[in-house]
C-alpha atoms as a PDB file:
ATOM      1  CA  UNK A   1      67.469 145.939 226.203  1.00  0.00           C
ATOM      2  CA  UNK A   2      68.631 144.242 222.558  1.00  0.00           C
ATOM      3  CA  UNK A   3      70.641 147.980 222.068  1.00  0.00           C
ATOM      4  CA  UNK A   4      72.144 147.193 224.985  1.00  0.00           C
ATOM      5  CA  UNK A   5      73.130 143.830 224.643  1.00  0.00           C
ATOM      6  CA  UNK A   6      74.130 144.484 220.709  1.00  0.00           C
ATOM      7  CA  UNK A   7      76.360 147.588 222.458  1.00  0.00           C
ATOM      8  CA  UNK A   8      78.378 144.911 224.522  1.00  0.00           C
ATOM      9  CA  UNK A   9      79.598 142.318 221.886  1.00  0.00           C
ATOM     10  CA  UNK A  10      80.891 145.487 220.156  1.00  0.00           C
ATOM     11  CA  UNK A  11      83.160 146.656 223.316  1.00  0.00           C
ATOM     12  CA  UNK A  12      86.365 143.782 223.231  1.00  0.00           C
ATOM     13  CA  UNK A  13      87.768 142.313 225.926  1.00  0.00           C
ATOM     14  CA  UNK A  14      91.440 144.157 226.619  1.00  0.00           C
ATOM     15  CA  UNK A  15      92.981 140.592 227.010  1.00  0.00           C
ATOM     16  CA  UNK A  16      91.951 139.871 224.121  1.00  0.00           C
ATOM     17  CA  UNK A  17      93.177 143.188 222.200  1.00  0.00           C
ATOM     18  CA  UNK A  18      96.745 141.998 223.461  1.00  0.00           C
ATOM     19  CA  UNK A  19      96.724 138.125 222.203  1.00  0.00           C
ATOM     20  CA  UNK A  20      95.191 139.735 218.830  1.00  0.00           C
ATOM     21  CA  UNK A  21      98.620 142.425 218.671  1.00  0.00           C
ATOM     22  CA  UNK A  22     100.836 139.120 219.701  1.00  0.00           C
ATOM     23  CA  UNK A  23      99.853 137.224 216.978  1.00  0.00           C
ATOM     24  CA  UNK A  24     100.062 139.732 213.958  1.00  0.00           C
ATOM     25  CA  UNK A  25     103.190 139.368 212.007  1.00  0.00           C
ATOM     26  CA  UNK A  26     105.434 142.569 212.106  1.00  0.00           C
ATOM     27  CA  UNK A  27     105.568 144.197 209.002  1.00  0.00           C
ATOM     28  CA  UNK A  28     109.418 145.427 208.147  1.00  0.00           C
ATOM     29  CA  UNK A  29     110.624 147.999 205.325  1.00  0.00           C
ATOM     30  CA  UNK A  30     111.544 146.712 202.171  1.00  0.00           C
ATOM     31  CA  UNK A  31     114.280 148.733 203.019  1.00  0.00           C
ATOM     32  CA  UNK A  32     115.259 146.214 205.683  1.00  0.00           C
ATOM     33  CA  UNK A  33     114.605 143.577 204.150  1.00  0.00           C
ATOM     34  CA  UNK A  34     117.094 144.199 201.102  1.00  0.00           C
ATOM     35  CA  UNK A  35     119.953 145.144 203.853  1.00  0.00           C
ATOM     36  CA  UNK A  36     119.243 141.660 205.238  1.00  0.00           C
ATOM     37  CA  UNK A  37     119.499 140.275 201.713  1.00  0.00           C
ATOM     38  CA  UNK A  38     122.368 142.273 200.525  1.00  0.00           C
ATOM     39  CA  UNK A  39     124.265 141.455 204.017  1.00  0.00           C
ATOM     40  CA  UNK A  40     123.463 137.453 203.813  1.00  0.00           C
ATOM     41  CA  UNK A  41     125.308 137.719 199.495  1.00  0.00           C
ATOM     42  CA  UNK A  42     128.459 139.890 200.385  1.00  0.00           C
ATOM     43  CA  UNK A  43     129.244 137.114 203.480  1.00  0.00           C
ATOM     44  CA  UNK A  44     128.323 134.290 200.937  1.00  0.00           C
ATOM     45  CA  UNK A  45     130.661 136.017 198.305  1.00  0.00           C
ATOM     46  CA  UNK A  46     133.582 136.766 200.728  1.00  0.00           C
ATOM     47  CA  UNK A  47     133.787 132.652 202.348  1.00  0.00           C
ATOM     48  CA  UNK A  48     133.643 132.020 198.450  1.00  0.00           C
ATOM     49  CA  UNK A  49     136.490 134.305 198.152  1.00  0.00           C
ATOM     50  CA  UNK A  50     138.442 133.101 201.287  1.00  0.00           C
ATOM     51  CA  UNK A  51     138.115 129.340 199.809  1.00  0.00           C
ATOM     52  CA  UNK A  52     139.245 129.744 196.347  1.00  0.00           C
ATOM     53  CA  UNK A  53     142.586 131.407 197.506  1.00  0.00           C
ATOM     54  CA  UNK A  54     143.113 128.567 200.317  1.00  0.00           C
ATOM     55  CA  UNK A  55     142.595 126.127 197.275  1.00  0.00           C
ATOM     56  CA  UNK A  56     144.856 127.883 194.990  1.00  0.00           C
ATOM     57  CA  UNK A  57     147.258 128.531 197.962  1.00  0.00           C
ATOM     58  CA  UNK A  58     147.290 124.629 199.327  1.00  0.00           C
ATOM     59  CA  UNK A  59     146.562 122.510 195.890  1.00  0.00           C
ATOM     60  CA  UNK A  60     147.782 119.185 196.629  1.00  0.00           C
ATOM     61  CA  UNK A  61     149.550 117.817 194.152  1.00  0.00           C
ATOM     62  CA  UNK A  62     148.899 113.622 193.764  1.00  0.00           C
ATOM     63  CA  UNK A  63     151.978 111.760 195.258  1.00  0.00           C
ATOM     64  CA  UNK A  64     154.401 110.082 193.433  1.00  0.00           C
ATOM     65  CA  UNK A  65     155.078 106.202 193.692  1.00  0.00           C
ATOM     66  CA  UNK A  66     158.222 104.280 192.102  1.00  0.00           C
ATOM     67  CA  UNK A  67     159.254 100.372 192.732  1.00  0.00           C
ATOM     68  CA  UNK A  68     162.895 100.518 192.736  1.00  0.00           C
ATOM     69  CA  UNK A  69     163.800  96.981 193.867  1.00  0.00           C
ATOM     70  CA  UNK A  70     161.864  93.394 193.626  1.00  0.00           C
ATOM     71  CA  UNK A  71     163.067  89.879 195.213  1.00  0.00           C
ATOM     72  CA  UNK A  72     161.122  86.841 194.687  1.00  0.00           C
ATOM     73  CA  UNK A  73     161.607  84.154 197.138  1.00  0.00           C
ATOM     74  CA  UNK A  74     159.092  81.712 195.940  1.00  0.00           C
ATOM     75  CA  UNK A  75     156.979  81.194 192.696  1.00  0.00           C
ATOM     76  CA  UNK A  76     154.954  77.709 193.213  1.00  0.00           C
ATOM     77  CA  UNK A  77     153.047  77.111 190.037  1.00  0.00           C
ATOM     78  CA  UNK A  78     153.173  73.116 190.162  1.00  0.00           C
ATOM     79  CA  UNK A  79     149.912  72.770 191.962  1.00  0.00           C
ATOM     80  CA  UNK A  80     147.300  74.738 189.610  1.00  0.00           C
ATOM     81  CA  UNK A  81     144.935  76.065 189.745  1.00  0.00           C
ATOM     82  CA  UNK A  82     146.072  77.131 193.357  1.00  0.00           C
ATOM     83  CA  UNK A  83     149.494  79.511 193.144  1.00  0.00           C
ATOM     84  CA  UNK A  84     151.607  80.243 196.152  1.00  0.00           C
ATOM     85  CA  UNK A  85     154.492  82.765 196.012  1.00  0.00           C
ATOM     86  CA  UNK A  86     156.255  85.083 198.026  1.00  0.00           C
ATOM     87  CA  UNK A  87     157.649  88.069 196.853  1.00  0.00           C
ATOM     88  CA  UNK A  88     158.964  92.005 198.227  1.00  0.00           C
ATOM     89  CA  UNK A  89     159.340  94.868 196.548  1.00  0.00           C
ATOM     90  CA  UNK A  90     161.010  98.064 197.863  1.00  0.00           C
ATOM     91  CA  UNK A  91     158.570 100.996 196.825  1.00  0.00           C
ATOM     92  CA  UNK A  92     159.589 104.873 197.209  1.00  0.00           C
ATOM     93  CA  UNK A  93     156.659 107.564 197.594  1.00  0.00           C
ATOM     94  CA  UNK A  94     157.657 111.245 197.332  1.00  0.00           C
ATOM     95  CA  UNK A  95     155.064 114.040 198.460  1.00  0.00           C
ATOM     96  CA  UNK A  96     155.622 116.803 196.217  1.00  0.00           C
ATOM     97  CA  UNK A  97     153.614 119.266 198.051  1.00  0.00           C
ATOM     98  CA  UNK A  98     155.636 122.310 199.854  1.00  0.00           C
ATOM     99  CA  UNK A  99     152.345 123.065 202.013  1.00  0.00           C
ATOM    100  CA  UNK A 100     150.715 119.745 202.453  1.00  0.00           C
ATOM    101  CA  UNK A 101     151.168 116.928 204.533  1.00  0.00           C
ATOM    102  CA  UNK A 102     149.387 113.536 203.641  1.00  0.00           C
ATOM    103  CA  UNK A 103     147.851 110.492 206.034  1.00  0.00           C
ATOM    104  CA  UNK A 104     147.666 107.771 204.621  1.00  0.00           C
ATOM    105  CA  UNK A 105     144.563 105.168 206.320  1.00  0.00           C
ATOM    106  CA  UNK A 106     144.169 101.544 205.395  1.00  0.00           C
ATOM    107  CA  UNK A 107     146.515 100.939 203.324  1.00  0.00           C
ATOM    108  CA  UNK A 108     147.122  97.584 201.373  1.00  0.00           C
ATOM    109  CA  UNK A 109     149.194  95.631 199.010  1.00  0.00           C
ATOM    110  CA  UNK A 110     149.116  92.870 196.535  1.00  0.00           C
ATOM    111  CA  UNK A 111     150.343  91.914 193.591  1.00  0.00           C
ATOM    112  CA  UNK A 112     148.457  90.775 190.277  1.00  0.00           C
ATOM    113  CA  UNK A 113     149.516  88.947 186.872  1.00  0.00           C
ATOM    114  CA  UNK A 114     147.890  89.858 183.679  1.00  0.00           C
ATOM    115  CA  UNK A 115     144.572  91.551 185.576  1.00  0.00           C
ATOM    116  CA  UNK A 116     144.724  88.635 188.065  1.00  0.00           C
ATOM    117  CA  UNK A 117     145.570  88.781 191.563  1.00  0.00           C
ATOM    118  CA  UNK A 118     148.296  86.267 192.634  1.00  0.00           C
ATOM    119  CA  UNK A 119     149.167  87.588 196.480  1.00  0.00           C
ATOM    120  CA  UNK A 120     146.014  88.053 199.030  1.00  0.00           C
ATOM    121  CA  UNK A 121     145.940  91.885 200.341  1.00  0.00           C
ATOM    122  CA  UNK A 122     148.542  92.505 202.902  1.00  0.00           C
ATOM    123  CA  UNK A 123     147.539  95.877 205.517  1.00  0.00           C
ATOM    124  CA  UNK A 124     150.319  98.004 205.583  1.00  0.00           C
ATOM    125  CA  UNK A 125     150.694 100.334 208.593  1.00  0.00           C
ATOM    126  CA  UNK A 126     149.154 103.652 208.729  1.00  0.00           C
ATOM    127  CA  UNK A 127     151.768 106.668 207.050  1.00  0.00           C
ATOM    128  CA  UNK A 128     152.044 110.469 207.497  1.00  0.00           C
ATOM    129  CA  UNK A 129     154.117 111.976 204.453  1.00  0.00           C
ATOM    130  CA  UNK A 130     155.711 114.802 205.385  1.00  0.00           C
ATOM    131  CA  UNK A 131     155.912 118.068 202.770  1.00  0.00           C
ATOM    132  CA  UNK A 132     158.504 117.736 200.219  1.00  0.00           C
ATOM    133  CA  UNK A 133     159.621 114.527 201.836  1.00  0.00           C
ATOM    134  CA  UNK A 134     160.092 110.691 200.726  1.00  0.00           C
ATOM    135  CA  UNK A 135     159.612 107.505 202.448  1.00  0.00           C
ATOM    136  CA  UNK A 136     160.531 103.790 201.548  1.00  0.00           C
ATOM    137  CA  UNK A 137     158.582 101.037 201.914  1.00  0.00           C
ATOM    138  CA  UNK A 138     159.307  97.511 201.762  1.00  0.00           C
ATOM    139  CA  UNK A 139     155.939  95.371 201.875  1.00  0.00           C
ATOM    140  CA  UNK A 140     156.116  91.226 201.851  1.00  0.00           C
ATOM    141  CA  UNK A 141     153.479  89.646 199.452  1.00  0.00           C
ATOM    142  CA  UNK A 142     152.299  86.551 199.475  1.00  0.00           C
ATOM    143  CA  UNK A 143     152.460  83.497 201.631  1.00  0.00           C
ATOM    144  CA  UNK A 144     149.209  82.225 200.765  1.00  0.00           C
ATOM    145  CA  UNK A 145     147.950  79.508 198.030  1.00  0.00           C
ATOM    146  CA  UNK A 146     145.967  81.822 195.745  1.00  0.00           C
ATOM    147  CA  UNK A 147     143.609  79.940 193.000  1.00  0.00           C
ATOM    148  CA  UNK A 148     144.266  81.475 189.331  1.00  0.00           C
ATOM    149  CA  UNK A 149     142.490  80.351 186.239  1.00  0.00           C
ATOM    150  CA  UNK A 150     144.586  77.753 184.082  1.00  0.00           C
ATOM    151  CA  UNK A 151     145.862  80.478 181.448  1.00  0.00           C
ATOM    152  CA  UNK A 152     147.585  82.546 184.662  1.00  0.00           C
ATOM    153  CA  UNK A 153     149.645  79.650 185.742  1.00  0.00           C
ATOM    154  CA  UNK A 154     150.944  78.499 182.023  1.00  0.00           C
ATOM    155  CA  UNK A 155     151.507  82.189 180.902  1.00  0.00           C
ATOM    156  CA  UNK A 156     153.654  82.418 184.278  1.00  0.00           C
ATOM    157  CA  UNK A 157     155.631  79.545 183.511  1.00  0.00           C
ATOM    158  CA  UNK A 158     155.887  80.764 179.575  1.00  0.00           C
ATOM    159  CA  UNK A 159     157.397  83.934 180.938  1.00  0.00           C
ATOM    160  CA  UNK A 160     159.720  81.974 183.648  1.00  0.00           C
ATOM    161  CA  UNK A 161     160.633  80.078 180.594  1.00  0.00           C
ATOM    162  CA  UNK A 162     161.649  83.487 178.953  1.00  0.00           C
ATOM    163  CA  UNK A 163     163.719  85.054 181.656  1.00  0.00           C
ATOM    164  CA  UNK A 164     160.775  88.033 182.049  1.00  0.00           C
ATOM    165  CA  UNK A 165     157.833  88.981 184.063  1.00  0.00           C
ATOM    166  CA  UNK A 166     155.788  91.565 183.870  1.00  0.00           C
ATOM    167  CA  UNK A 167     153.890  92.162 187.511  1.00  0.00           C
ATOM    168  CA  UNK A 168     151.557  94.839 188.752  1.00  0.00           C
ATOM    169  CA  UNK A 169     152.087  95.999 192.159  1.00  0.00           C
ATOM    170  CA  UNK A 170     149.047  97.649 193.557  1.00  0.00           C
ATOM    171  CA  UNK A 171     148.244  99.616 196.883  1.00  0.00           C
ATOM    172  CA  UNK A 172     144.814 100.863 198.149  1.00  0.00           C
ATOM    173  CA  UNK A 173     143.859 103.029 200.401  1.00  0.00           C
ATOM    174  CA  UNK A 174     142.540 106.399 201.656  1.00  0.00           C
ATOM    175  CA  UNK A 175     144.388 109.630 202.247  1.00  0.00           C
ATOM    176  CA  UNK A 176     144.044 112.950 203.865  1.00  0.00           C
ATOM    177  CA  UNK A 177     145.286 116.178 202.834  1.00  0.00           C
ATOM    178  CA  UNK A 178     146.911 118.330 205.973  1.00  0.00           C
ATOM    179  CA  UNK A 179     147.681 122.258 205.935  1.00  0.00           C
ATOM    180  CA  UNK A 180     148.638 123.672 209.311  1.00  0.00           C
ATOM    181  CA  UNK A 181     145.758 122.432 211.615  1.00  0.00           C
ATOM    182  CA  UNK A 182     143.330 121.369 208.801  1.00  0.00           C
ATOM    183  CA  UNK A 183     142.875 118.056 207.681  1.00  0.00           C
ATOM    184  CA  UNK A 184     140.275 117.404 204.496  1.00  0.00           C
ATOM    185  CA  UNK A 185     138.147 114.225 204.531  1.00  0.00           C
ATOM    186  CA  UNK A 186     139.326 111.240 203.708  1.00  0.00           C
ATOM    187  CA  UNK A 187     139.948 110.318 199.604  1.00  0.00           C
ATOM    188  CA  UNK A 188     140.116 107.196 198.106  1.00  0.00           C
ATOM    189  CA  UNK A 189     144.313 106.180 196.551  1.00  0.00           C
ATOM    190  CA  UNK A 190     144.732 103.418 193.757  1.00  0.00           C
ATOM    191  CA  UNK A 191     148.125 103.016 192.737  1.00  0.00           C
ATOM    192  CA  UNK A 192     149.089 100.667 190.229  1.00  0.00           C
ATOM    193  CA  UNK A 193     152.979 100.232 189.607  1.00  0.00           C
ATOM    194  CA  UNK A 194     154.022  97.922 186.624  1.00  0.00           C
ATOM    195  CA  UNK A 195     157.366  96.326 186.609  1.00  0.00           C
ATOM    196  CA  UNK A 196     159.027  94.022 184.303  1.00  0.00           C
ATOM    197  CA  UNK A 197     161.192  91.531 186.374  1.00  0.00           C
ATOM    198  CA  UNK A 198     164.376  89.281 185.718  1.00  0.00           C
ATOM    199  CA  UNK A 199     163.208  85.784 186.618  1.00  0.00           C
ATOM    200  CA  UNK A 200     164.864  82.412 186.441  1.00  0.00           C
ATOM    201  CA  UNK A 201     163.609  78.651 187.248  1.00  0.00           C
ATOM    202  CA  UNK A 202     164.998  77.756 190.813  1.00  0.00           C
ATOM    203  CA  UNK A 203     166.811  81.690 191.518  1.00  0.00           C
ATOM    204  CA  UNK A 204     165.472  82.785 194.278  1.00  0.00           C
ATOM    205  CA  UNK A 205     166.207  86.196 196.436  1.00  0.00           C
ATOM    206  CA  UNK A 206     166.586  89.609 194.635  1.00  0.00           C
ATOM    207  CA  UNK A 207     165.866  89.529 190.949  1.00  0.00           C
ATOM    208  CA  UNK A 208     167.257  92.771 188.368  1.00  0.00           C
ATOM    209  CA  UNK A 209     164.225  95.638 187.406  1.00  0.00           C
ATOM    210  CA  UNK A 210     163.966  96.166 183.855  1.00  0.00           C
ATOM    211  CA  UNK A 211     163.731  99.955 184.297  1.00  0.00           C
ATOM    212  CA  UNK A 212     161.888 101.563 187.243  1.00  0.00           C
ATOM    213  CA  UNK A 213     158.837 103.834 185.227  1.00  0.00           C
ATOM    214  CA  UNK A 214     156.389 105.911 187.602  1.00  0.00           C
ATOM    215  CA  UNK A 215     153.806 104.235 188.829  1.00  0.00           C
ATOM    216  CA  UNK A 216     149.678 105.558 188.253  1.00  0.00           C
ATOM    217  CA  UNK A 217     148.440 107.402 190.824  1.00  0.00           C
ATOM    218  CA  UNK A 218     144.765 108.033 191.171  1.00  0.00           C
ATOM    219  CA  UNK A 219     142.688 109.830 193.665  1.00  0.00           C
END
């Protein structure tokens, strides 16, 4: 009767044969397994391929910012530390790119003195710069009382005193890149443009540019 019994827990269930073959892990070639390998590399290499020759194809080149005109219609230093003045300058961007378009998002203005800001930011309107194109802007700065520290307002009125200013104009912003239907995330723009200005006590309107240099562009 124990044979017997000892005979049984020997003989498995078929049920449970199956669930035992379900769980087992196939076992595949190496063979396989190195076509798997090899085919996951070559597709790797070739979208590595494909990407380097868009990017040598569609390299943006950084655009190119000038100020090429400047009126001043109000310098108020007489109430420091607070300045208020009002001022425009005429600003030409070129896109150099033959294949790329660029967007330009939240873009701003102001203008600064010796590291200092004198204008608050002003939000230009969005821009898309066509390839091999350039556009003219014309931005009003200022309006606002502005507080500057005491060495600010005297070197301003030193320099009125002179006949010369020297002013930084400065945009921010974010771009994106376009070629054909593709658009790049969005990059980060400073552009600083520094200008030396004709300026005399009580002239108002448009004021002469002592030469018009490039402005820095980084991105």
């Amino acid at each position: 009767m124990a044979e017997r019994d000892e005979a049984q827990e020997h003989v498995q269930n078929p049920k449970d044969l199956k669930e035992e073959k379900k769980g087992a892990r196939p076992c595949y070639p190496k063979t396989t397994r190195r076509s798997v390998f090899a085919c996951i590399s070559i597709f790797l290499l070739i979208i590595g391929v494909v990407a380097l020759t868009l990017w040598l194809v569609y390299r943006p080149t950084h655009p190119q910012f000038r100020v090429v005109g400047a009126a001043i219609y109000e310098l108020n230093i007489s109430s420091l530390p607070l300045l208020s003045t009002r001022m425009q300058f005429t600003i030409l961007t070129r896109n150099p790119n033959r294949r790329v378009g660029i967007y330009y998002d939240r873009l701003t203005a102001f203008v600064s003195y010796r590291n200092q800001q004198i204008t608050p930011q002003v939000m230009l309107p969005p821009l898309f710069h066509e390839k091999r194109s350039t556009v003219a802007m014309s931005p009003v700065l200022g309006g606002g009382a502005v507080a500057v520290p005491l060495e600010v307002g005297n070197g301003l009125v030193t320099d009125e005193a002179i006949g010369v200013v020297g002013l930084r104009v400065v945009l921010l912003g974010r771009l994106r890149w376009k070629a054909g239907p593709v658009k790049t995330g969005r990059y980060a723009v400073i552009v600083k443009c520094d200008v030396l200005v004709g300026l005399k006590s009580g002239v108002v309107g448009q004021v002469p540019l002592l030469g018009f240099p490039a402005c820095q562009v980084d991105i």
